[in-house]
Protein backbone atom coordinates (compact mmCIF):
# COMPACT_ATOMS: atom_id res chain seq x y z
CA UNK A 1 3.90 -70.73 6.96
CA UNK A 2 7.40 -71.58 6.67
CA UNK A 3 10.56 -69.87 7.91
CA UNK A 4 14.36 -69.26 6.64
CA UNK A 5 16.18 -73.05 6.38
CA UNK A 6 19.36 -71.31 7.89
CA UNK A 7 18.52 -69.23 10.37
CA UNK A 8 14.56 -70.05 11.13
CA UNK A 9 13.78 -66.25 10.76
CA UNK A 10 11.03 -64.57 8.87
CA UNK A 11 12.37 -64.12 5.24
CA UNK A 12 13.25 -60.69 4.47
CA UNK A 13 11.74 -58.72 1.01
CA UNK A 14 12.61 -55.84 -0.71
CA UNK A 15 11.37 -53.03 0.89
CA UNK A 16 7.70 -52.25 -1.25
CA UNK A 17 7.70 -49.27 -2.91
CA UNK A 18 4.88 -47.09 -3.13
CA UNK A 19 2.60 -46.84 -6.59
CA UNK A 20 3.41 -43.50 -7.72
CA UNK A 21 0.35 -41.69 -10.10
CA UNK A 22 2.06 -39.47 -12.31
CA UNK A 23 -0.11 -36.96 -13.74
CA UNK A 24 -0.05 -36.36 -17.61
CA UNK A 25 1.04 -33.07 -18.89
CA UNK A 26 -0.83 -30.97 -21.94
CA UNK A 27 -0.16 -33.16 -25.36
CA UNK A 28 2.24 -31.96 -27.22
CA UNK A 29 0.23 -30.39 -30.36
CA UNK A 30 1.60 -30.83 -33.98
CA UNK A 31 1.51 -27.53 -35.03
CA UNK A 32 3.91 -26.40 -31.88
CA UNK A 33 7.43 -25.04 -33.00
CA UNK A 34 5.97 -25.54 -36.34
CA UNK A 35 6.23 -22.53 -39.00
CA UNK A 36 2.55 -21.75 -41.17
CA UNK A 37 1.09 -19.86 -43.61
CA UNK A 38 -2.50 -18.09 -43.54
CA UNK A 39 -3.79 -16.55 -46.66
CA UNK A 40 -7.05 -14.38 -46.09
CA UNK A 41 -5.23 -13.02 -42.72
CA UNK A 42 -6.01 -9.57 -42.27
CA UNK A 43 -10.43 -10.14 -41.11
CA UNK A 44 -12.62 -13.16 -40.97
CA UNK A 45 -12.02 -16.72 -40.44
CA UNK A 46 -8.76 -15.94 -42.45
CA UNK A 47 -7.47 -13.84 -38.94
CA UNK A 48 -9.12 -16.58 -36.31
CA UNK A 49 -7.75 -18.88 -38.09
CA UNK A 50 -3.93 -17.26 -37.78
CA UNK A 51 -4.93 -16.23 -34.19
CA UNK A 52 -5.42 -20.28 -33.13
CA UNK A 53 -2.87 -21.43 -35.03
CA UNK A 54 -0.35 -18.94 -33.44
CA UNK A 55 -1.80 -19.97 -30.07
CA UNK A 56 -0.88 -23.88 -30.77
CA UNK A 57 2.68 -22.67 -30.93
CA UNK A 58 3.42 -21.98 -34.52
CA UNK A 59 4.76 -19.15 -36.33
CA UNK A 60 1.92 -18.00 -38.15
CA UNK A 61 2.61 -15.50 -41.71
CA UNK A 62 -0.13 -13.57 -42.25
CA UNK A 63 -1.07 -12.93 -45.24
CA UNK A 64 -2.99 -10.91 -47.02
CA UNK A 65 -3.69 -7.12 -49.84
CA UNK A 66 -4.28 -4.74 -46.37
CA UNK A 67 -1.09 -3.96 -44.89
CA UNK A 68 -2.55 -1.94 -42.04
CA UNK A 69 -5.15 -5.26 -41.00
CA UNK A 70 -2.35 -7.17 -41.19
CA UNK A 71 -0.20 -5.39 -39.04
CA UNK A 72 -3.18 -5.09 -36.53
CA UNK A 73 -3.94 -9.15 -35.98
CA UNK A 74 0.17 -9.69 -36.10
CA UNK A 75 -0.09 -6.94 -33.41
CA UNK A 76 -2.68 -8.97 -31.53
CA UNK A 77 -1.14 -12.60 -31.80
CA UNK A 78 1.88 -11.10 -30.14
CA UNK A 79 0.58 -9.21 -27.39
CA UNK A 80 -1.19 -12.79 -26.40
CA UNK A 81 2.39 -14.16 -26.93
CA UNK A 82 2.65 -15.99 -29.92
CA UNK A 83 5.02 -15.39 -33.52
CA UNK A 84 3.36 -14.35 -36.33
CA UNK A 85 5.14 -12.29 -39.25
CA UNK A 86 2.63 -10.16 -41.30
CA UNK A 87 3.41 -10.21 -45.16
CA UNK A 88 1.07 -8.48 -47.31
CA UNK A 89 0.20 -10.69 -50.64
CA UNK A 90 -1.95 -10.45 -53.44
CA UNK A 91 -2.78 -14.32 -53.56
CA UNK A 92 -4.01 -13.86 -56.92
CA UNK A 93 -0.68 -12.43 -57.98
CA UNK A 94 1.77 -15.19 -59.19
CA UNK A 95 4.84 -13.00 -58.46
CA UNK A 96 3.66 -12.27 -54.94
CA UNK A 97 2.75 -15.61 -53.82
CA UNK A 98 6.64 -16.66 -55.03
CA UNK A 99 7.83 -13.58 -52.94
CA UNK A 100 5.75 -14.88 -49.90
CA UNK A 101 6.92 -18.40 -50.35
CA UNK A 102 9.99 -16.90 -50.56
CA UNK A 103 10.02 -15.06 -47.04
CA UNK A 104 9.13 -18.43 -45.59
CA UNK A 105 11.49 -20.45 -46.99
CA UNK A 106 14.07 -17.53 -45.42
CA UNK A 107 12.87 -18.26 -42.25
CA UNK A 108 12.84 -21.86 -41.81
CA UNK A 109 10.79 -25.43 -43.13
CA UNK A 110 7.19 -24.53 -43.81
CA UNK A 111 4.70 -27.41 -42.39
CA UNK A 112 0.99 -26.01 -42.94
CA UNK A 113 -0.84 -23.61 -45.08
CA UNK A 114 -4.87 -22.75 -44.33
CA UNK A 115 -6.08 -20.61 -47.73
CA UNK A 116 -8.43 -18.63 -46.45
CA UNK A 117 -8.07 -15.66 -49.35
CA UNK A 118 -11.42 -14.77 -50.70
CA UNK A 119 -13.50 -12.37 -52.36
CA UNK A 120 -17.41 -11.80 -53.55
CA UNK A 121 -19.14 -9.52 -55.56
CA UNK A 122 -22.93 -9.92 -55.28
CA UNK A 123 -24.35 -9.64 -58.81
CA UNK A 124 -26.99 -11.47 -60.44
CA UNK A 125 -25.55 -13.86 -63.40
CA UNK A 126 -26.69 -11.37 -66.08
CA UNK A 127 -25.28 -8.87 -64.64
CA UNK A 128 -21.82 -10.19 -64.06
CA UNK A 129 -19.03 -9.08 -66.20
CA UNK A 130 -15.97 -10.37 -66.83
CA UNK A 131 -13.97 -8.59 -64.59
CA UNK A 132 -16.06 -9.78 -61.56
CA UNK A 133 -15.69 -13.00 -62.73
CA UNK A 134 -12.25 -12.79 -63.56
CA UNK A 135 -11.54 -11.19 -59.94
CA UNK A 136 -13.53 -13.85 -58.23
CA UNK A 137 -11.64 -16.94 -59.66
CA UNK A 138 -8.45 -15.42 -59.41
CA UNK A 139 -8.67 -14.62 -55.37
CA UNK A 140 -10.88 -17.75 -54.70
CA UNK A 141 -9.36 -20.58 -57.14
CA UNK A 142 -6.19 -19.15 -58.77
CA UNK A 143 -5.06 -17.41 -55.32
CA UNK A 144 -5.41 -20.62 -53.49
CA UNK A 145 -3.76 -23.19 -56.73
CA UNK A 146 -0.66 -20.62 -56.85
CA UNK A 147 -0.42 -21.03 -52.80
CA UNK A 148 -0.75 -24.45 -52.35
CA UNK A 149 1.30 -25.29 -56.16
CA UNK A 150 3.81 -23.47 -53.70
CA UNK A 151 3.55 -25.06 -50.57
CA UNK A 152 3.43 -28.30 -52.09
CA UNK A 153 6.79 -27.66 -53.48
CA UNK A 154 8.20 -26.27 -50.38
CA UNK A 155 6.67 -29.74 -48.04
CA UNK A 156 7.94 -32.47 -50.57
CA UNK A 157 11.46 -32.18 -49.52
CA UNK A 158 10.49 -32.28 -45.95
CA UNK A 159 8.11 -35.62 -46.65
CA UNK A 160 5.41 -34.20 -44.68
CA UNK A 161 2.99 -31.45 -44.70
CA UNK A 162 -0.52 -30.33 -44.32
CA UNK A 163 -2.99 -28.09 -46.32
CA UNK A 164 -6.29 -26.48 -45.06
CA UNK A 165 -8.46 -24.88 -48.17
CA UNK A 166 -11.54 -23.33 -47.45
CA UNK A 167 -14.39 -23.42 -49.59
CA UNK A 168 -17.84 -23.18 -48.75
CA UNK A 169 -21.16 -25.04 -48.70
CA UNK A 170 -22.24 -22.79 -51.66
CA UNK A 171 -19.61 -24.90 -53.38
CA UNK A 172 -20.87 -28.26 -52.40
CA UNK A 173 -23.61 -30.82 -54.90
CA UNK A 174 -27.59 -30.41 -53.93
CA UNK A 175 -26.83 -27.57 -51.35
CA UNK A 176 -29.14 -24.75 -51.41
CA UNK A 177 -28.03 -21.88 -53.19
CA UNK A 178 -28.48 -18.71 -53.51
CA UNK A 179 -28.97 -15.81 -56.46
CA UNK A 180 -26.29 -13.32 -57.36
CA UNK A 181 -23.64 -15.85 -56.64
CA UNK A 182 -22.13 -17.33 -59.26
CA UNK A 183 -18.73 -16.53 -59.96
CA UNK A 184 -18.32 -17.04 -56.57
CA UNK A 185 -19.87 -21.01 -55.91
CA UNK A 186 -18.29 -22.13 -59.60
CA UNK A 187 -15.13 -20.49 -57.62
CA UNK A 188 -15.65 -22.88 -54.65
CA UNK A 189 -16.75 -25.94 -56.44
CA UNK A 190 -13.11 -25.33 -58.15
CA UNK A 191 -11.55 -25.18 -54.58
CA UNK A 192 -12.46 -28.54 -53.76
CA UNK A 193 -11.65 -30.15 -57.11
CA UNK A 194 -8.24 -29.24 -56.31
CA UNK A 195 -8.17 -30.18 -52.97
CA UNK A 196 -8.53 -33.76 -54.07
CA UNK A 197 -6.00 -33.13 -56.75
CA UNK A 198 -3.65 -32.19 -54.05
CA UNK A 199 -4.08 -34.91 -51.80
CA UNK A 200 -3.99 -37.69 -54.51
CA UNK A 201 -0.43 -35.77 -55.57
CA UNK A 202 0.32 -35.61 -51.99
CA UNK A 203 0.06 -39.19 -50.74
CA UNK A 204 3.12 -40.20 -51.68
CA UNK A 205 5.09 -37.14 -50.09
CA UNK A 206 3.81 -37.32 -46.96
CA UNK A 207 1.31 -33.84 -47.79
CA UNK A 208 -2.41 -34.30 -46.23
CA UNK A 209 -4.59 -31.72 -47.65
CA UNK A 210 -8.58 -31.04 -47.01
CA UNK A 211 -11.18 -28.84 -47.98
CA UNK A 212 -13.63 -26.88 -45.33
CA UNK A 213 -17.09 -25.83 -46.32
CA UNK A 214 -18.93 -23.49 -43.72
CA UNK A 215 -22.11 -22.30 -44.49
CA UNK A 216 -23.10 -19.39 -42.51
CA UNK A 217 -20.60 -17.43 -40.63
CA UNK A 218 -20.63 -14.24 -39.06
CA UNK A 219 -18.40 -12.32 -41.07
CA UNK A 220 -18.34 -9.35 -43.25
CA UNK A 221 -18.72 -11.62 -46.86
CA UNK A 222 -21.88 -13.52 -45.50
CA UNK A 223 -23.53 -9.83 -44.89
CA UNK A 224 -22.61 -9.04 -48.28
CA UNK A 225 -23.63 -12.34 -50.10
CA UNK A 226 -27.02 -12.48 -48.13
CA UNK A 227 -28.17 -10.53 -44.92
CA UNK A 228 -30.84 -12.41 -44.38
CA UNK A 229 -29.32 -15.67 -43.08
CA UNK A 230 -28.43 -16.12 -39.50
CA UNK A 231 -25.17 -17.72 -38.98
CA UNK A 232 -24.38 -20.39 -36.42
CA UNK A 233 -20.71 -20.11 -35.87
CA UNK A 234 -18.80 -17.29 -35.24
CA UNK A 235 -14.16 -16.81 -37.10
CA UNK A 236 -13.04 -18.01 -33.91
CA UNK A 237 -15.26 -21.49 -34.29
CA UNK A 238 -14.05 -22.11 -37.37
CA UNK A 239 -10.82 -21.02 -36.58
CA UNK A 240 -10.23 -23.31 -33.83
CA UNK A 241 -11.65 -26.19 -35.94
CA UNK A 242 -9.08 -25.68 -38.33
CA UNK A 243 -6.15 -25.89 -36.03
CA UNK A 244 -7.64 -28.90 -34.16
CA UNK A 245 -7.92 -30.79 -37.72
CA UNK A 246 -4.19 -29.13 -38.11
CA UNK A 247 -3.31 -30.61 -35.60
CA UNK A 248 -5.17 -34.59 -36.04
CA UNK A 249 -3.29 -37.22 -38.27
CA UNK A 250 -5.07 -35.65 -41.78
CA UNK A 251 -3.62 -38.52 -43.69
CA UNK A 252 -6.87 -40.73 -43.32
CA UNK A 253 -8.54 -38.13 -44.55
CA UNK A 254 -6.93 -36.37 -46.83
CA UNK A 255 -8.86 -35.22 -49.78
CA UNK A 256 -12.08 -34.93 -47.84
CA UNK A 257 -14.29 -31.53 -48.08
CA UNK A 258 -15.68 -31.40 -44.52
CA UNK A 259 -19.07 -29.26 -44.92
CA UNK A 260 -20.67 -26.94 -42.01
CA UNK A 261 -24.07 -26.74 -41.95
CA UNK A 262 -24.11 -23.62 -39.96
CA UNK A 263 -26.97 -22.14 -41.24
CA UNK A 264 -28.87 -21.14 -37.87
C-alpha cells in the first residue's frame, strides 16, 4: 500500500454515497388525458368497454339510441371518478354520427374509438325480410363505416389514432355457426373487411385499427341469438381487453381480427 508523496497520509476519497433503489411508479397508460368514443354504450361490452376506458383516464362519449341507459353508465363512470359525456346516437344514422363527431371535435382532439353498436334479430334465412336485413347491416356494418369514416377524418390531422371494431367469431372463416343468423354474421364478416381497409388507409397517418371477435359472452344478444351456449367471459373481460390493446403500440398489428374462443 502506498501513501500521499506530500504529506505520507492516507489519501482522502470522496465521501461514497449510498445506492439509492428508487421504486417505479404506475406506467403512464396511453389512453390517460386522452378523449374517446364508445358506440354500443348504453349495455353490454359496449358499457364495460366505456367503463375501463374511463378508468385508464380518458374521457369516454358514450354513445348510443337509449338516452336513459346512457345517462345511467355516464352516471356510474363518474361516481367511480372518471369523465364520460353521454350522447345519444343512432350509429346507423349518417346525420347523427356527424352530430356526434361533431360534439367531440367541440370538446377537444379525439384519439380512440371502440364500435361496439350492434343489433340481432334471430330469424331463420327464409324468414328474414328486408327490413331485418336492412336494420342489421345498417347498425352492425354501416353504423360502424360512418363512425370510423369519421374518426378517421378527425385522427389524420393529429397523425395518430387508434380504432377498436368489434365483430364476432360468427363473422370469422370455418367457425361454427349457427341457424337464424344471417344478416347478422354476413354483417360481421363486413366488419372485419373494413377493419383491414382502415388500417391499410391508416398506416400512413399514424391510425392503428383492429377487429375483436368474441364468441360467447354473457350478454343480453348472446341469450337472444342462442340460449343454449355457455359463455366464458363476462362485458367487463372483454372490456378490459379492449383498453389494454388501447392502450399497447397497435401499429404492429394493425389490421388484425383478434378472435375469442369463449365458448365455455
Amino acid at each position: 500500500m502506498h501513501t500521499s508523496g506530500c504529506t505520507g497520509a492516507w489519501p482522502v476519497g470522496k465521501p461514497v454515497q449510498p445506492m439509492l433503489r428508487q421504486t417505479p411508479g404506475p406506467p403512464v397508460r396511453w389512453l390517460a388525458g386522452r378523449l374517446a368514443v364508445v358506440t354500443g354504450a348504453s349495455r353490454g361490452i359496449g358499457a364495460a368497454t366505456a367503463a375501463a376506458v374511463a378508468a385508464a383516464g380518458a374521457h369516454v362519449l358514450l354513445a348510443a339510441r337509449d338516452r336513459q341507459a346512457l345517462d345511467g353508465v355516464a352516471g356510474q363512470i363518474k361516481d367511480a371518478g372518471g369523465q364520460a359525456t353521454p350522447v345519444p346516437t343512432d350509429v346507423s344514422d349518417e346525420a347523427a354520427v356527424e352530430r356526434l363527431f361533431a360534439e367531440v371535435a367541440g370538446i377537444g382532439q379525439l384519439s380512440a374509438l371502440v364500435c361496439a353498436a350492434g343489433v340481432l334479430t334471430n330469424a331463420l334465412f327464409a324468414e328474414t325480410t328486408s327490413k331485418m336485413w336492412h336494420e342489421t347491416l345498417g347498425v352492425n356494418l354501416t353504423g360502424t363505416f360512418l363512425c370510423c369514416r369519421a374518426a378517421f377524418t378527425a385522427m389524420v390531422p393529429a397523425g395518430e389514432g387508434r380504432i377498436v371494431n368489434i365483430a364476432s367469431l360468427s363473422g370469422v372463416y370455418a367457425t361454427e355457426k349457427f341457424p337464424g343468423l344471417a344478416a347478422y354474421n354476413v354483417s360481421k364478416y363486413g366488419v372485419v373487411g373494413l377493419t383491414e381497409a382502415v388500417a391499410v388507409e391508416g398506416k400512413k397517418h399514424g391510425i392503428s385499427a383492429i377487429c375483436l371477435s368474441p364468441g360467447a359472452v354473457d350478454t343480453e344478444m348472446l341469450r337472444r341469438a342462442n340460449p343454449a351456449l355457455r359463455p366464458g367471459l363476462t362485458p367487463d373481460d372483454v372490456g378490459e381487453l379492449i383498453a389494454a390493446l388501447l392502450d399497447s403500440p397497435l401499429a404492429p398489428v394493425s389490421g388484425a381480427n383478434i378472435p375469442l374462443f369463449s365458448n365455455a
